[in-house]
C-alpha atoms as a PDB file:
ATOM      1  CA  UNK A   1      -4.985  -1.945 -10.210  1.00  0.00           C
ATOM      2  CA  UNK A   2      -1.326  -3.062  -9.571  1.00  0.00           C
ATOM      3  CA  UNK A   3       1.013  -0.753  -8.674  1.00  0.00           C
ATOM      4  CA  UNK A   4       3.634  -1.094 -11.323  1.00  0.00           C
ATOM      5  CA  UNK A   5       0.432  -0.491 -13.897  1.00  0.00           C
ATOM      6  CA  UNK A   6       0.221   3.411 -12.228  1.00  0.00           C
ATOM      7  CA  UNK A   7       3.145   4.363 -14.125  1.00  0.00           C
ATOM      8  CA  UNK A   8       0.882   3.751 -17.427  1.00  0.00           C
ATOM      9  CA  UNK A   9      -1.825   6.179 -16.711  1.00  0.00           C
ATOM     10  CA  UNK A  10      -2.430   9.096 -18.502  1.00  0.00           C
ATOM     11  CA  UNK A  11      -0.604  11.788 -17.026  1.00  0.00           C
ATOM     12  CA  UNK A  12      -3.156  14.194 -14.910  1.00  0.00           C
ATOM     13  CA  UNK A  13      -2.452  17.126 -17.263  1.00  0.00           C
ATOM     14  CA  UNK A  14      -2.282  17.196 -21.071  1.00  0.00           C
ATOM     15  CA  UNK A  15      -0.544  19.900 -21.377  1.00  0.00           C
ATOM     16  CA  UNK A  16       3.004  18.864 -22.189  1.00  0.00           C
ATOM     17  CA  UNK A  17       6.054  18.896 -20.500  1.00  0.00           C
ATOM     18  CA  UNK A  18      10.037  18.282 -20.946  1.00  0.00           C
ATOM     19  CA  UNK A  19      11.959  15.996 -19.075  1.00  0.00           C
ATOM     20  CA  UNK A  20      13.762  18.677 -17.474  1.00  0.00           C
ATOM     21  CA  UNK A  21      10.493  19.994 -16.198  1.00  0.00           C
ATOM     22  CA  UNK A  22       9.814  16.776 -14.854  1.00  0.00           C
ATOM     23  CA  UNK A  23      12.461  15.863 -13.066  1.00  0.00           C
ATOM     24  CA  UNK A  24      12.717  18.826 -11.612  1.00  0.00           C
ATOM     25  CA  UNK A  25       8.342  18.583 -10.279  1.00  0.00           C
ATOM     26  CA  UNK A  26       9.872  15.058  -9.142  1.00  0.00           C
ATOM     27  CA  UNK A  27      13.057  16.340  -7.005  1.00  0.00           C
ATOM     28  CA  UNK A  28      10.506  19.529  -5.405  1.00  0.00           C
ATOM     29  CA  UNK A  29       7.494  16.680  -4.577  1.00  0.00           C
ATOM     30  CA  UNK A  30      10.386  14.473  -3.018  1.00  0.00           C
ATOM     31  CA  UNK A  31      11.467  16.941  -0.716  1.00  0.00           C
ATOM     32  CA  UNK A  32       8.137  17.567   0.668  1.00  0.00           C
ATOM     33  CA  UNK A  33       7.313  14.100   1.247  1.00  0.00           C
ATOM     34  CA  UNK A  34      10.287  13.811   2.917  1.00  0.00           C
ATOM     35  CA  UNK A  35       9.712  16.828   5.719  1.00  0.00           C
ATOM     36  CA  UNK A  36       6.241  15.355   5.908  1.00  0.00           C
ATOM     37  CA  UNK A  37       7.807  12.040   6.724  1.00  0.00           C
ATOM     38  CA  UNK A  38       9.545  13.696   9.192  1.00  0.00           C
ATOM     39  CA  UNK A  39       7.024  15.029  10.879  1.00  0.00           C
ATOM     40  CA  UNK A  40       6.671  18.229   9.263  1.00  0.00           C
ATOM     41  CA  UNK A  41       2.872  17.682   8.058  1.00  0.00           C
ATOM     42  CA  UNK A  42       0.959  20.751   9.861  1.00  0.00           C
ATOM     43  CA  UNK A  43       0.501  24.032   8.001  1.00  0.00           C
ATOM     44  CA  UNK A  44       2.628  25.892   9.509  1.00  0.00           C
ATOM     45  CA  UNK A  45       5.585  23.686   8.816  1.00  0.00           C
ATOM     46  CA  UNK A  46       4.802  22.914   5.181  1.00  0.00           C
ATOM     47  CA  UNK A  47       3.149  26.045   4.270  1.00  0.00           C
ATOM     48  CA  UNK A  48       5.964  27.889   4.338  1.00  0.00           C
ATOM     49  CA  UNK A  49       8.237  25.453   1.703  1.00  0.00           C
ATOM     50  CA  UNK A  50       4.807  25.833  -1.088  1.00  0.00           C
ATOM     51  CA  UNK A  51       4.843  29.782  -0.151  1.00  0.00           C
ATOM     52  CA  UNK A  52       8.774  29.890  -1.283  1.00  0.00           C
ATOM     53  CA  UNK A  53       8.116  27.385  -4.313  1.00  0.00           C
ATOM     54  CA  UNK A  54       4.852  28.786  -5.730  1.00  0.00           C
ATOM     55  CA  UNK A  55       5.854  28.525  -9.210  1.00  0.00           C
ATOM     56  CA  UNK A  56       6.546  25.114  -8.757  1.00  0.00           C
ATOM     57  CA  UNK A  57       3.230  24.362  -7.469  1.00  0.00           C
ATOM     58  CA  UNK A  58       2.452  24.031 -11.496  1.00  0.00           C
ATOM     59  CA  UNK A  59       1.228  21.382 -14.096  1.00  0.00           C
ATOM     60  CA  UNK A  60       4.731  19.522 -14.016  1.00  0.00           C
ATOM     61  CA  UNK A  61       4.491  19.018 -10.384  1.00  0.00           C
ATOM     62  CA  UNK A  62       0.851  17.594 -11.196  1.00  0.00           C
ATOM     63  CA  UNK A  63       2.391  15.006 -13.445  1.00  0.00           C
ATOM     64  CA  UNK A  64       4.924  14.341 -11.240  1.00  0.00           C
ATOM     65  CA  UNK A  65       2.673  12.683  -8.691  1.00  0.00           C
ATOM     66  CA  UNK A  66       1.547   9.361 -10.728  1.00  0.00           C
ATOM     67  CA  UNK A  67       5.450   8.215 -11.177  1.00  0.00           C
ATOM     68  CA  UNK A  68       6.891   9.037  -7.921  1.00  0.00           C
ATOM     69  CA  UNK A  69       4.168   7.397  -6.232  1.00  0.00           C
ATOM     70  CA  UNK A  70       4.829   4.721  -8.187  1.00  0.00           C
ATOM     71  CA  UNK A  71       8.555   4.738  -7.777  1.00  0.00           C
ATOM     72  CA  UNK A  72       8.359   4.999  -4.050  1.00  0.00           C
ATOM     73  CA  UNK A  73       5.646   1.910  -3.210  1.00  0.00           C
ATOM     74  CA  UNK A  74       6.998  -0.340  -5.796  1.00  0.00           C
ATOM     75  CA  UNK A  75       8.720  -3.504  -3.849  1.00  0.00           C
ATOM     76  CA  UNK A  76       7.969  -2.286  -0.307  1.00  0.00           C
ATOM     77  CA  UNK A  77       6.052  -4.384   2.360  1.00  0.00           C
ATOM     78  CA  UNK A  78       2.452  -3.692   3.048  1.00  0.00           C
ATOM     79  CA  UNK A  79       3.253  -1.311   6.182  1.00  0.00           C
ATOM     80  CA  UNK A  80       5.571   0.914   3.997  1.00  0.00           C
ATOM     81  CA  UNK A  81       3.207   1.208   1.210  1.00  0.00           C
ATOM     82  CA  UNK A  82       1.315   2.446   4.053  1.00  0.00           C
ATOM     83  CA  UNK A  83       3.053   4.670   5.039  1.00  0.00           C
ATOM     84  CA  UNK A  84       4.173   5.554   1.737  1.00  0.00           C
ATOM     85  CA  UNK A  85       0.195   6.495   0.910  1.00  0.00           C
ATOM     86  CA  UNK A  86      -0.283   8.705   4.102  1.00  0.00           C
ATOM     87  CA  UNK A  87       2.273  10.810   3.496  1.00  0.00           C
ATOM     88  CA  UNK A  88       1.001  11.549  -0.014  1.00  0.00           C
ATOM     89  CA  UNK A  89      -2.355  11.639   2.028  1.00  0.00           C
ATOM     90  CA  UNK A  90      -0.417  14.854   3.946  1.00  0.00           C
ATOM     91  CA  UNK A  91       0.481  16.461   1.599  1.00  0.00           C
ATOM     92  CA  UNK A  92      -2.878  16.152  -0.334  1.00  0.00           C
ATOM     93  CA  UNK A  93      -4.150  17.919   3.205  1.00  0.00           C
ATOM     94  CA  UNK A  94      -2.143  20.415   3.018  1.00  0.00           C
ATOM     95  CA  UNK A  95      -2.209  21.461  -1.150  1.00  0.00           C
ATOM     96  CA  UNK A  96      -6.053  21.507  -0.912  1.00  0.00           C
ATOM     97  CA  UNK A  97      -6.447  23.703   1.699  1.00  0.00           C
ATOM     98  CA  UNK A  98      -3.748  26.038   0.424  1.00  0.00           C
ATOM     99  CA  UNK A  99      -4.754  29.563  -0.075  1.00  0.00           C
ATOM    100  CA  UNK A 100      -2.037  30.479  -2.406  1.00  0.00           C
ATOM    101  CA  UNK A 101      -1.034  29.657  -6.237  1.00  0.00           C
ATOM    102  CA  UNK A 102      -3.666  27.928  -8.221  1.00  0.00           C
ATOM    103  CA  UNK A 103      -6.662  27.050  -6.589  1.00  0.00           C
ATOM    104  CA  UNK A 104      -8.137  24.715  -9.423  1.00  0.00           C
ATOM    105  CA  UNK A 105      -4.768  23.295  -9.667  1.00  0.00           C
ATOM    106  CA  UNK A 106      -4.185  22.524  -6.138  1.00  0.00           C
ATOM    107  CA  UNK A 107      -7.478  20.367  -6.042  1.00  0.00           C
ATOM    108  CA  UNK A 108      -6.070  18.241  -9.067  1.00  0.00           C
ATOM    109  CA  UNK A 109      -2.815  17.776  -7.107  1.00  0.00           C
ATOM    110  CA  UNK A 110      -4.788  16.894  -4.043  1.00  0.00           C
ATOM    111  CA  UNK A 111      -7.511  14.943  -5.766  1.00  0.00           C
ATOM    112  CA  UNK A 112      -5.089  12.809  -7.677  1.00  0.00           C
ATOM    113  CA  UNK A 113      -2.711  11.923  -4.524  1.00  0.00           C
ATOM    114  CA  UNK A 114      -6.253  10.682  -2.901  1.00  0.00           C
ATOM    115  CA  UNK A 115      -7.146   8.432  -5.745  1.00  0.00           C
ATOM    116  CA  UNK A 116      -3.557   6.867  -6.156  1.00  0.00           C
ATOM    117  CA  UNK A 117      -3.888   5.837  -2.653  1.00  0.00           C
ATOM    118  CA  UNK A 118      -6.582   3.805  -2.805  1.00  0.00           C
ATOM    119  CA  UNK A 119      -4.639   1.657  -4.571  1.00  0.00           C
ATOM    120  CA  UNK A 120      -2.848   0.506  -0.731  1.00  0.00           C
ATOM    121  CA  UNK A 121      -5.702   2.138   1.622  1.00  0.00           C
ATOM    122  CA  UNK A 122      -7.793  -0.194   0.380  1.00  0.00           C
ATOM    123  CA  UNK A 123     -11.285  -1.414   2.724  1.00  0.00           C
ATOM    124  CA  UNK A 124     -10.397  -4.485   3.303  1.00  0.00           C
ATOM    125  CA  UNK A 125      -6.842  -4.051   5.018  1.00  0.00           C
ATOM    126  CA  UNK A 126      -6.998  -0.556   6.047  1.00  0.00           C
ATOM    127  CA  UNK A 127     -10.334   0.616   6.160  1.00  0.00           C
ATOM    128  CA  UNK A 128     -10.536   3.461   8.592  1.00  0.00           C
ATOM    129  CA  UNK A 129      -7.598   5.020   6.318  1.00  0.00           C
ATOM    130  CA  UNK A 130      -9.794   4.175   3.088  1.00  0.00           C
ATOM    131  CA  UNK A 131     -12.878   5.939   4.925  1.00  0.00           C
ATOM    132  CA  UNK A 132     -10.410   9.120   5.743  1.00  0.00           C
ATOM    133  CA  UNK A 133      -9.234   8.938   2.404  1.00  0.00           C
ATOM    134  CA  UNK A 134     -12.740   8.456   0.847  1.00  0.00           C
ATOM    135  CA  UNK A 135     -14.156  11.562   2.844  1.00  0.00           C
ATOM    136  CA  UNK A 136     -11.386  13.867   1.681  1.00  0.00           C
ATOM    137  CA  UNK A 137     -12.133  12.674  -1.425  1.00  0.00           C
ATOM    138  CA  UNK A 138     -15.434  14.063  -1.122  1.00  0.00           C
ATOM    139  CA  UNK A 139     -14.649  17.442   0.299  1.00  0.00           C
ATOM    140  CA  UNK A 140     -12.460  18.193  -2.656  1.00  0.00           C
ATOM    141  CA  UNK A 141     -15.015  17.033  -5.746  1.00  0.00           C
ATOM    142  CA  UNK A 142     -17.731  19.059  -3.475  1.00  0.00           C
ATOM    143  CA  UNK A 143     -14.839  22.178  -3.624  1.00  0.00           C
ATOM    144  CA  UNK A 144     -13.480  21.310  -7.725  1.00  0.00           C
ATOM    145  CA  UNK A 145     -13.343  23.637  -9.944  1.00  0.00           C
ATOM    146  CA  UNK A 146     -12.272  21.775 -13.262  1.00  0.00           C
ATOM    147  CA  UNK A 147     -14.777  19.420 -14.702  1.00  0.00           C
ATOM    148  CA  UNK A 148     -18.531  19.773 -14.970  1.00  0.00           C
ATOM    149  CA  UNK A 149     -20.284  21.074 -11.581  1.00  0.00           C
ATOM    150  CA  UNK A 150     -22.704  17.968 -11.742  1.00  0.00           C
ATOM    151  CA  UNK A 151     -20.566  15.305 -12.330  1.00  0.00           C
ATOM    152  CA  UNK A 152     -18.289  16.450  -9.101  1.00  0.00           C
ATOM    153  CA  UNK A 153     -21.001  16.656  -6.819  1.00  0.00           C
ATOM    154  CA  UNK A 154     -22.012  13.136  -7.571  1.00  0.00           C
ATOM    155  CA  UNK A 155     -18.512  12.030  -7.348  1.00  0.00           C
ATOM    156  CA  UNK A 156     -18.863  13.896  -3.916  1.00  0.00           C
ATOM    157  CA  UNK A 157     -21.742  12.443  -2.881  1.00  0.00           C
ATOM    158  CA  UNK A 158     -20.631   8.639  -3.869  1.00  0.00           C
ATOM    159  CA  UNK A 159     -17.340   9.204  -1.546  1.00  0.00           C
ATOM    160  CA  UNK A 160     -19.355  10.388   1.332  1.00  0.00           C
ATOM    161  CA  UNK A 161     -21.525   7.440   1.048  1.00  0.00           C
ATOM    162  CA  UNK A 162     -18.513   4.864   0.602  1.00  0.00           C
ATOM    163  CA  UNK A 163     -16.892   6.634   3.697  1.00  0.00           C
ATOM    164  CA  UNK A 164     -20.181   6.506   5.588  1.00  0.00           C
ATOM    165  CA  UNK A 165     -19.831   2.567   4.960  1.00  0.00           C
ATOM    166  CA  UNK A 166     -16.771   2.616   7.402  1.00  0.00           C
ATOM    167  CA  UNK A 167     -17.520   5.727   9.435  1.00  0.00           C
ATOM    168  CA  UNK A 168     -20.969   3.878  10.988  1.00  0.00           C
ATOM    169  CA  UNK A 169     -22.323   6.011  14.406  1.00  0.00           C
ATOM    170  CA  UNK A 170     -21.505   3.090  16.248  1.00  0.00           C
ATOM    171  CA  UNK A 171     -18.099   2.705  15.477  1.00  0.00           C
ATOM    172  CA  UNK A 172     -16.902   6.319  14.818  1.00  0.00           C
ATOM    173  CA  UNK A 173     -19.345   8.778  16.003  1.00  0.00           C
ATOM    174  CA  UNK A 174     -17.835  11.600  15.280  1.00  0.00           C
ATOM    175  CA  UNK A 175     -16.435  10.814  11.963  1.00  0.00           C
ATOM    176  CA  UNK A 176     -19.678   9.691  11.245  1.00  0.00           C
ATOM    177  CA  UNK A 177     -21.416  12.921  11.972  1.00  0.00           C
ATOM    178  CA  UNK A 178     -18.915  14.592  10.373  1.00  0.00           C
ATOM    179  CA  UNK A 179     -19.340  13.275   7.091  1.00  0.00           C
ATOM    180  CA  UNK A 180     -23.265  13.392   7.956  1.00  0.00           C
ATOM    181  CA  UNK A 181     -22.724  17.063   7.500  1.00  0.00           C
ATOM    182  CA  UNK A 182     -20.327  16.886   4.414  1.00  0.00           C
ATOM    183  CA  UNK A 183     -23.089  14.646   2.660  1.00  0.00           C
ATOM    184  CA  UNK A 184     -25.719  17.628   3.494  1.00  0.00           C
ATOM    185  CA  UNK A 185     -24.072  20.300   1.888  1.00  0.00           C
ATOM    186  CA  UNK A 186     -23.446  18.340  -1.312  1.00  0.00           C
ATOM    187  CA  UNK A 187     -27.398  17.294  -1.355  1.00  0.00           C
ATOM    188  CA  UNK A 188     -28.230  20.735  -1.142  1.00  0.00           C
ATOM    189  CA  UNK A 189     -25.987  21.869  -3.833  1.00  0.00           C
ATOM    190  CA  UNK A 190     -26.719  18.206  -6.163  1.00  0.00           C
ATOM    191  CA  UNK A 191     -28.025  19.632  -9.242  1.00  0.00           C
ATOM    192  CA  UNK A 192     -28.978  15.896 -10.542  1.00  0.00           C
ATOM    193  CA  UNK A 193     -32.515  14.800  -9.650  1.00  0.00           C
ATOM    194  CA  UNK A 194     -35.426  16.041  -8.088  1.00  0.00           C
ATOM    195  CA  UNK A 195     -35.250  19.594  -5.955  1.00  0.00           C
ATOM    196  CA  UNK A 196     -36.900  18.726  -3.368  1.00  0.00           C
ATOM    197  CA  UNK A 197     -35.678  15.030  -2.816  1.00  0.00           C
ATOM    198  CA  UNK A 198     -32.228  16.584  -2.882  1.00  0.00           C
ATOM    199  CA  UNK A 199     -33.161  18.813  -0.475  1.00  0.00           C
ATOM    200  CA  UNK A 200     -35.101  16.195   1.976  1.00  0.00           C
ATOM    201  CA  UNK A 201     -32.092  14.020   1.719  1.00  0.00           C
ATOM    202  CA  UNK A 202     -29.618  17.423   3.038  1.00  0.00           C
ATOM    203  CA  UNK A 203     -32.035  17.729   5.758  1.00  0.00           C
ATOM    204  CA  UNK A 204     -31.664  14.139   6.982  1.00  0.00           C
ATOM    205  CA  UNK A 205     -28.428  13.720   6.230  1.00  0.00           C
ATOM    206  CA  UNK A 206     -27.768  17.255   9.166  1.00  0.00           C
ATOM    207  CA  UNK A 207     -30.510  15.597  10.846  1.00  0.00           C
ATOM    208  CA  UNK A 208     -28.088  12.504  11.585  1.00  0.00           C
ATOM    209  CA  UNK A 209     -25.061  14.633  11.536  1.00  0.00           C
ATOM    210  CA  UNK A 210     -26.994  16.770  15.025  1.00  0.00           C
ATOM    211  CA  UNK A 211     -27.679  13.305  16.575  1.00  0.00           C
ATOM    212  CA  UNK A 212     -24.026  13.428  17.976  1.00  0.00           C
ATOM    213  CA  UNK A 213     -23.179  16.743  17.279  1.00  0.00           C
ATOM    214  CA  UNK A 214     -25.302  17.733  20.287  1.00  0.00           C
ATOM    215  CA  UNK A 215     -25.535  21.743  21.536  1.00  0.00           C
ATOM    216  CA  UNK A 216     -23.767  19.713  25.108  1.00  0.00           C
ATOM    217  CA  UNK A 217     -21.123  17.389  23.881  1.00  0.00           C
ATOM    218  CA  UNK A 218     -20.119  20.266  20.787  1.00  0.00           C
ATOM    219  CA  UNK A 219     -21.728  23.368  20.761  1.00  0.00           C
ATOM    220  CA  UNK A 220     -19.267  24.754  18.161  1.00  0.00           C
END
């Protein structure tokens, strides 16, 4: 998908919302990529902005995201598009694994910044991003709360899997066992197929994962 073509997707949310609304979701999201630009990407630098703004953390700010990403990658070179993408990656950190506001609603927010940038972290030029991208991915459909409980965890499992195409033991041990352990916990939970092959494939899958995660190198 071309990036000028993002502007034409459905917007996230159907519920509908003014311009007014909108612009003002756009201004809010625009200030927080810009302190995450900046270097202000931990929780305890960014945390504090979405505490003060909770009722902005809303539907309008969901709808927000397609457009300004949009906006912002439209015409730059391939290295600012990257970076462009991370820092929506950031924030889509951050709004998933914060506690406050709308939990449902946060995963949307986070999901959707995720997808969008696989339109730049693509495999082929940036695939350790993509991987990063696809495993986080993952975490959230194995976490969602909208949408059917089935069809998430298979969305779950099929980014695990695409990450685990990048994130080989070889190359990335750790972020290989890593998402080893992700991909057990959604086989144990899959609901599609057979019980017990769901389970067999959980117990392989944190079989890998404790091939590297050894009780010596991380007994955490």
């Amino acid at each position: 998908m071309k990036l000028w073509e993002l502007s034409q997707l459905p917007m996230p949310n159907d519920t509908p919302s003014n311009s007014e609304a909108i612009a003002e979701a756009t201004t809010f999201l625009r200030e927080i990529l810009h302190r995450i630009a900046n270097g202000e990407n931990n929780q305890d630098q960014i945390y504090p902005l979405f505490k003060a703004n909770l009722h902005r953390l809303d539907a309008d700010l969901l709808n927000a995201i397609p457009t300004l990403f949009s906006e912002l990658a439209a015409n730059e070179t391939q290295e600012q598009q990257r970076s462009i993408a991370l820092d929506f990656v950031d924030f889509a950190d951050r709004i998933s694994e914060f506690p406050l506001g709308s939990r449902a609603l946060n995963l949307e927010m986070s999901i959707t910044c995720y997808e969008l940038t696989l339109n730049i972290l693509t495999r082929e030029i940036f695939p350790e991003d993509w991987a990063r991208v696809q495993n986080a991915i993952g975490v959230d459909y194995n976490n969602r709360i909208r949408g059917e409980r089935t069809d998430n965890l298979e969305r779950a499992i099929d980014a695990y899997q695409a990450a685990l195409q990048v994130r080989t033991r070889e190359a990335f041990p750790q972020d290989w066992a890593m998402t080893q352990n992700y991909l057990g916990t959604a086989y144990s939970y899959r609901i599609r197929g057979e019980r017990a092959d769901n389970l067999e494939r959980a117990i392989d899958a944190y079989q890998a994962a404790l091939q590297v995660r050894t009780r010596e190198a991380f007994p955490q």
